[in-house]
C-alpha atoms as a PDB file:
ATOM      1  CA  UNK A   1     148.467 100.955  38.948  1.00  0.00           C
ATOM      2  CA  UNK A   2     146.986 103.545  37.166  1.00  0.00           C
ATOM      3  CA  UNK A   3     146.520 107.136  38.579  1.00  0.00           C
ATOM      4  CA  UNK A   4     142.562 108.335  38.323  1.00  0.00           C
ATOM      5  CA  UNK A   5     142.360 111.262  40.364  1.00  0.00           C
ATOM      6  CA  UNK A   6     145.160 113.126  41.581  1.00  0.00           C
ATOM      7  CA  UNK A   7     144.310 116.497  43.908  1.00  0.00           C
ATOM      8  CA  UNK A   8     145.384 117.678  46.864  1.00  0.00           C
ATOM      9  CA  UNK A   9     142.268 116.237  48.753  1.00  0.00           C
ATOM     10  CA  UNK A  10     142.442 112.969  47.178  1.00  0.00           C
ATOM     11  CA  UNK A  11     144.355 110.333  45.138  1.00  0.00           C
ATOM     12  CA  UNK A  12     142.722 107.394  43.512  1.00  0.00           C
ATOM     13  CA  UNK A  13     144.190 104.692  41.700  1.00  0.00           C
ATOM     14  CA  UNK A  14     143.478 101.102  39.732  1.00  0.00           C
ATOM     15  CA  UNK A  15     145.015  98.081  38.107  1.00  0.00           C
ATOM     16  CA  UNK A  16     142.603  96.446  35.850  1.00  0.00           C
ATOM     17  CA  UNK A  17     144.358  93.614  34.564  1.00  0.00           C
ATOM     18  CA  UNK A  18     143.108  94.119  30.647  1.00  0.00           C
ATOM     19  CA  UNK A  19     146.146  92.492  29.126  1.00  0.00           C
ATOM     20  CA  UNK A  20     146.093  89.249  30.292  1.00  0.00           C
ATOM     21  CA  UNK A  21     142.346  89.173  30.356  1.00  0.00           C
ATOM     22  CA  UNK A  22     142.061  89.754  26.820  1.00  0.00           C
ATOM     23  CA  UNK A  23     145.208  86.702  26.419  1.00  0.00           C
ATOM     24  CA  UNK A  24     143.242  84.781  28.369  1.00  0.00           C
ATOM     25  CA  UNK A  25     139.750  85.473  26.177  1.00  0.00           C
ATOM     26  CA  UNK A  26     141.912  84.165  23.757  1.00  0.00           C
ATOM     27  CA  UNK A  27     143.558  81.543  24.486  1.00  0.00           C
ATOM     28  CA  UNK A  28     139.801  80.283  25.939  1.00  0.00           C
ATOM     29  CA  UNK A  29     138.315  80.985  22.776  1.00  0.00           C
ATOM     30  CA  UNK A  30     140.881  78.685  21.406  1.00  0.00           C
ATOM     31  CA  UNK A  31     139.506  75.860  23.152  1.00  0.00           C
ATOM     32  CA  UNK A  32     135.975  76.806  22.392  1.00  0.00           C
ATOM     33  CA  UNK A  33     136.725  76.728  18.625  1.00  0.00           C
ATOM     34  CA  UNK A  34     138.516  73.619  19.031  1.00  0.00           C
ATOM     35  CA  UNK A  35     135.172  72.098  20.804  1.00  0.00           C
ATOM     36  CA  UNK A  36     132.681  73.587  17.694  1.00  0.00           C
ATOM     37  CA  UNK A  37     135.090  71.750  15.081  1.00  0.00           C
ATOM     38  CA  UNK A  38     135.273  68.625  17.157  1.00  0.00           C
ATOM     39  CA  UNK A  39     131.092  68.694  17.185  1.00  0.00           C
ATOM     40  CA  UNK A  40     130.867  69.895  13.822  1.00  0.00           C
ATOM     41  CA  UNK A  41     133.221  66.681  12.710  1.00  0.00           C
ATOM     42  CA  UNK A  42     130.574  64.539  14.967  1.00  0.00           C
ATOM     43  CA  UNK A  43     133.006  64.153  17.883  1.00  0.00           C
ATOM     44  CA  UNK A  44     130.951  64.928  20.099  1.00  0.00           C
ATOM     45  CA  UNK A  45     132.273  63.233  23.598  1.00  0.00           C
ATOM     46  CA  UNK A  46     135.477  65.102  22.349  1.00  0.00           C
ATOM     47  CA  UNK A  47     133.649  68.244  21.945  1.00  0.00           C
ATOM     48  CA  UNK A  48     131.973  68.110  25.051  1.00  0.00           C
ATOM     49  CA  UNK A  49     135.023  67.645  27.293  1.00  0.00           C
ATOM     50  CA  UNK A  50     136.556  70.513  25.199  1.00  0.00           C
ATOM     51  CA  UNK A  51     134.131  72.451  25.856  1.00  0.00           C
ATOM     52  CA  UNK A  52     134.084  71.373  29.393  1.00  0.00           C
ATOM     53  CA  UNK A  53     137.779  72.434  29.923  1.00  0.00           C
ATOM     54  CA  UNK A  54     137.237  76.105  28.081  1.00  0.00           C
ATOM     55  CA  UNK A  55     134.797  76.552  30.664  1.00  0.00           C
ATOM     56  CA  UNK A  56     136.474  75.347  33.473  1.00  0.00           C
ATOM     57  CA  UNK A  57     139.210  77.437  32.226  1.00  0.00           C
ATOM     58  CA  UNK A  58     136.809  80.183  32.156  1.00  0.00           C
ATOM     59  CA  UNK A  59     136.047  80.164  35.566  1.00  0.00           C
ATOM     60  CA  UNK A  60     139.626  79.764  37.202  1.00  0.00           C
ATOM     61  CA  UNK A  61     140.642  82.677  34.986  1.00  0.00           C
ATOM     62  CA  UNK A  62     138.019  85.270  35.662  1.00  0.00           C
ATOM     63  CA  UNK A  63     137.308  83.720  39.386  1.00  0.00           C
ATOM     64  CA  UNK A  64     140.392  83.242  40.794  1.00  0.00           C
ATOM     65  CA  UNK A  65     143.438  85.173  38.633  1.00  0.00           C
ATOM     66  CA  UNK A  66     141.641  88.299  37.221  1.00  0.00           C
ATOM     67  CA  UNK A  67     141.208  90.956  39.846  1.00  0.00           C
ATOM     68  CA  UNK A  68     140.692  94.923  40.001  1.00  0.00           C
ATOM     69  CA  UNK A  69     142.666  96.714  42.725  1.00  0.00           C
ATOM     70  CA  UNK A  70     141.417 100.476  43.339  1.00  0.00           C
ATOM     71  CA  UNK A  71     143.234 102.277  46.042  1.00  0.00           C
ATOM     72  CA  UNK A  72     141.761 105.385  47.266  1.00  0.00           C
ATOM     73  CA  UNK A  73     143.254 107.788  50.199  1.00  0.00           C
ATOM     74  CA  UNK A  74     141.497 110.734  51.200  1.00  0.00           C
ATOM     75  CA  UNK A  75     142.059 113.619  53.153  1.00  0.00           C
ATOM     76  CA  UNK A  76     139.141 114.545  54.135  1.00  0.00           C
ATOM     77  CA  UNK A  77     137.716 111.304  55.306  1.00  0.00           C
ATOM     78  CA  UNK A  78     140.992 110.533  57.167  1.00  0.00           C
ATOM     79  CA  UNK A  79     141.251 107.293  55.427  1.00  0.00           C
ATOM     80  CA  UNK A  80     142.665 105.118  53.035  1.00  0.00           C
ATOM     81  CA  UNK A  81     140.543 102.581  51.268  1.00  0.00           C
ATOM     82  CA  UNK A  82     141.831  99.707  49.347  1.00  0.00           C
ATOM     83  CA  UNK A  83     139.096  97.195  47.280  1.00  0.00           C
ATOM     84  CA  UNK A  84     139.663  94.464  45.775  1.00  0.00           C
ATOM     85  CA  UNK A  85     137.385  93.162  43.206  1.00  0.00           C
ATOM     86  CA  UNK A  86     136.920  89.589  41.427  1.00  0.00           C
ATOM     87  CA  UNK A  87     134.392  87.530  40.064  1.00  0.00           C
ATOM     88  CA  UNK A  88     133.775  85.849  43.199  1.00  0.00           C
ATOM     89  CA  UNK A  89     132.886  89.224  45.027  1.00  0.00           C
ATOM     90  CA  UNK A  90     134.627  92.549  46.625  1.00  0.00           C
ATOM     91  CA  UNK A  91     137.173  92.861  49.683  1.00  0.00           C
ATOM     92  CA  UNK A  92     137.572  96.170  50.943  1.00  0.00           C
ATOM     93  CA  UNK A  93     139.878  97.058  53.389  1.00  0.00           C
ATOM     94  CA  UNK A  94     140.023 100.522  55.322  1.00  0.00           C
ATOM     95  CA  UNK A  95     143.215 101.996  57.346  1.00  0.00           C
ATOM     96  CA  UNK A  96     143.705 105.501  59.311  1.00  0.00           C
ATOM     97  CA  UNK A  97     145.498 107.893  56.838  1.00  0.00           C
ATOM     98  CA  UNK A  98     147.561 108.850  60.185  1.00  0.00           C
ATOM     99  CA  UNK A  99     148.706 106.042  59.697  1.00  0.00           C
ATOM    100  CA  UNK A 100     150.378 106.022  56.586  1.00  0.00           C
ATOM    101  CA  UNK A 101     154.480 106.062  56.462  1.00  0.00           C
ATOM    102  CA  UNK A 102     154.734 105.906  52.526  1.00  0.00           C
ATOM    103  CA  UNK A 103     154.944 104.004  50.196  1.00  0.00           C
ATOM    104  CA  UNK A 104     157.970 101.089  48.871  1.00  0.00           C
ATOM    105  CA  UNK A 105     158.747  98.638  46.619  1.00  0.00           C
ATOM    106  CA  UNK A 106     159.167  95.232  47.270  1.00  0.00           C
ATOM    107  CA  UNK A 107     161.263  92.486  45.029  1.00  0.00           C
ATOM    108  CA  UNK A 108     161.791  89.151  44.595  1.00  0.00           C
ATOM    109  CA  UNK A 109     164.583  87.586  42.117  1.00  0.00           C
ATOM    110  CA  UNK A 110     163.611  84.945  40.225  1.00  0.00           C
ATOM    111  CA  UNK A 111     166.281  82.315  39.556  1.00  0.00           C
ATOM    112  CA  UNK A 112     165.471  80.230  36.043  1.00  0.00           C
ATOM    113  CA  UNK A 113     167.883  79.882  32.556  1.00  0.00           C
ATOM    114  CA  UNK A 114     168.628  81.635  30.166  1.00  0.00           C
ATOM    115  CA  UNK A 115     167.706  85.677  29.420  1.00  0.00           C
ATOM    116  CA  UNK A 116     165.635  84.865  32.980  1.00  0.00           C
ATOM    117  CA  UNK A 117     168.161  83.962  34.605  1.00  0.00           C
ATOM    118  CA  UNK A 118     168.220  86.559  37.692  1.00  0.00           C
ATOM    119  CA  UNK A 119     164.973  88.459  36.483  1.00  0.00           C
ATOM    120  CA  UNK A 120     163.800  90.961  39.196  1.00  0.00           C
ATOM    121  CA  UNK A 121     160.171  91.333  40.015  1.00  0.00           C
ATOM    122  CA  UNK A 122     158.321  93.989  42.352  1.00  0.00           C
ATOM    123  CA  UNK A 123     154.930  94.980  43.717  1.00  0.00           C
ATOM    124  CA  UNK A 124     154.312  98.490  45.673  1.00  0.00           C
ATOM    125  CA  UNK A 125     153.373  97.989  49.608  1.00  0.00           C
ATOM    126  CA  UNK A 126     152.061 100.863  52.118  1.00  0.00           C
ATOM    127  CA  UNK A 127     154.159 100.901  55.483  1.00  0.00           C
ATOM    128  CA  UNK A 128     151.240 101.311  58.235  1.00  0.00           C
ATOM    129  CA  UNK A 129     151.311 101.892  61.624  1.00  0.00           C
ATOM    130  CA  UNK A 130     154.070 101.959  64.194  1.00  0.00           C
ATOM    131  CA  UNK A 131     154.655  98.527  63.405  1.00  0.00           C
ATOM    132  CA  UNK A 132     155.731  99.127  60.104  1.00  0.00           C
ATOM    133  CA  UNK A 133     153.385  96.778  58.676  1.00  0.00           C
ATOM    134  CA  UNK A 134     153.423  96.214  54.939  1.00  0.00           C
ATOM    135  CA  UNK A 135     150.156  96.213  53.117  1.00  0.00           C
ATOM    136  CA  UNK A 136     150.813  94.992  49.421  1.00  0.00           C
ATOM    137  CA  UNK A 137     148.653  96.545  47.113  1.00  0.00           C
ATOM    138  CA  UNK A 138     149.407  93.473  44.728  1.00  0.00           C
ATOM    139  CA  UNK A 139     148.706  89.915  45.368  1.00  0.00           C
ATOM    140  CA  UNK A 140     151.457  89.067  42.376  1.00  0.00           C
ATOM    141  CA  UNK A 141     154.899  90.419  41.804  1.00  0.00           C
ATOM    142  CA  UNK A 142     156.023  91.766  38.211  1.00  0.00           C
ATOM    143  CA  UNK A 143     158.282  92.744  35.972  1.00  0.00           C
ATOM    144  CA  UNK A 144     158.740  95.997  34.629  1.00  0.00           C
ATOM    145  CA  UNK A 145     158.628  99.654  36.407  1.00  0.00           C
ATOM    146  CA  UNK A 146     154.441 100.062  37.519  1.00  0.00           C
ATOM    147  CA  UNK A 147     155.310  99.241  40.973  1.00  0.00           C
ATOM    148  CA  UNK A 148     158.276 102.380  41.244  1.00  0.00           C
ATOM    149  CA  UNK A 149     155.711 104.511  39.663  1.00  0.00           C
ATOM    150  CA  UNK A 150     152.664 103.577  41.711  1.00  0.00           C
ATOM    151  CA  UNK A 151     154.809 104.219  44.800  1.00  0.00           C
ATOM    152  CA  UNK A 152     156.092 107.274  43.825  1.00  0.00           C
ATOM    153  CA  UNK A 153     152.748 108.551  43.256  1.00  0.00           C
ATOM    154  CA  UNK A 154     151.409 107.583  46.488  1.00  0.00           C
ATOM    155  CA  UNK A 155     155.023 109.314  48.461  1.00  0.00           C
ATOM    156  CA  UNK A 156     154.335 112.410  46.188  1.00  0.00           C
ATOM    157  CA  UNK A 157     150.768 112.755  46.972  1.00  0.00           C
ATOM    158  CA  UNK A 158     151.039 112.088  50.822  1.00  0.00           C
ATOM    159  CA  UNK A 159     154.376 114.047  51.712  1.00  0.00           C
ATOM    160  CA  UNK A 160     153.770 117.375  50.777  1.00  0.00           C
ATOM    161  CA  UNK A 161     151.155 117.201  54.191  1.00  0.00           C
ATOM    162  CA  UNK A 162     153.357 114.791  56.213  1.00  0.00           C
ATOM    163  CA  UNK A 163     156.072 117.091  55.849  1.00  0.00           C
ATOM    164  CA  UNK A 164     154.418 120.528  56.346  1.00  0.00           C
END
């Protein structure tokens, strides 16, 4: 997740997904070219169901798999606001800032061949409540660092005021 605001009242941040929506674009665009040469030749059941699948395709993608996350906590309104945004519509979600124990990372290790073969993935979780719950602020687990980062930007926001 990206930071967008960072002060000591607030801290905002977002994952828009732009990499693999633009692969995907692609890859969908494929097909679509695929379906204009096939009609073009005079194919046209075969360019029809091509067509048929880049727009099926088209609608998984952006429906189901491509989705904004903006996480907002804020001081002053006590709260912490997560959103969710796809195609299909907007979840929000709202929790008591007292609430809020930090932030961790959670990973899974993936077992496959190869360079893969014990690749580590994460995704950043709050810890609510006096449970402990854990809130992922990622439906999907990944690869790389974003996850370390977006939690230590949440811990360094909220603990200067948990602490004090």
């Amino acid at each position: 997740m990206k930071v967008i605001e960072s002060t000591g009242e607030r801290l905002a941040l977002e994952d828009r997904p732009v990499f693999l929506g633009v692969f995907m674009a692609i890859f969908i665009l494929g097909f679509a070219w695929r379906g204009i040469s096939d009609a073009l030749a005079g194919d046209l059941s075969a360019a029809f169901g091509t067509l048929a699948l880049a727009i099926g395709t088209t609608a998984l993608t952006f429906g189901v798999l491509i989705e904004v996350v903006q996480l907002r906590l804020d001081r002053a309104e006590g709260l912490i606001r997560l959103r969710r945004t796809k195609a299909t519509g907007t979840r929000e979600e709202s929790f008591p800032l007292s609430e809020l124990h930090g932030a961790e990372v959670e990973s899974r290790r993936a077992f496959g061949s190869g360079k893969r073969r014990q690749a580590a993935t994460h995704r950043a979780v709050l810890i609510l409540g006096a449970d402990q719950r854990r809130v992922p602020l990622s439906r999907t687990f990944a690869r790389g660092r974003g996850a370390e980062l977006t939690a230590e930007a949440i811990n360094r926001w909220w603990r200067p005021i948990s602490n004090g």
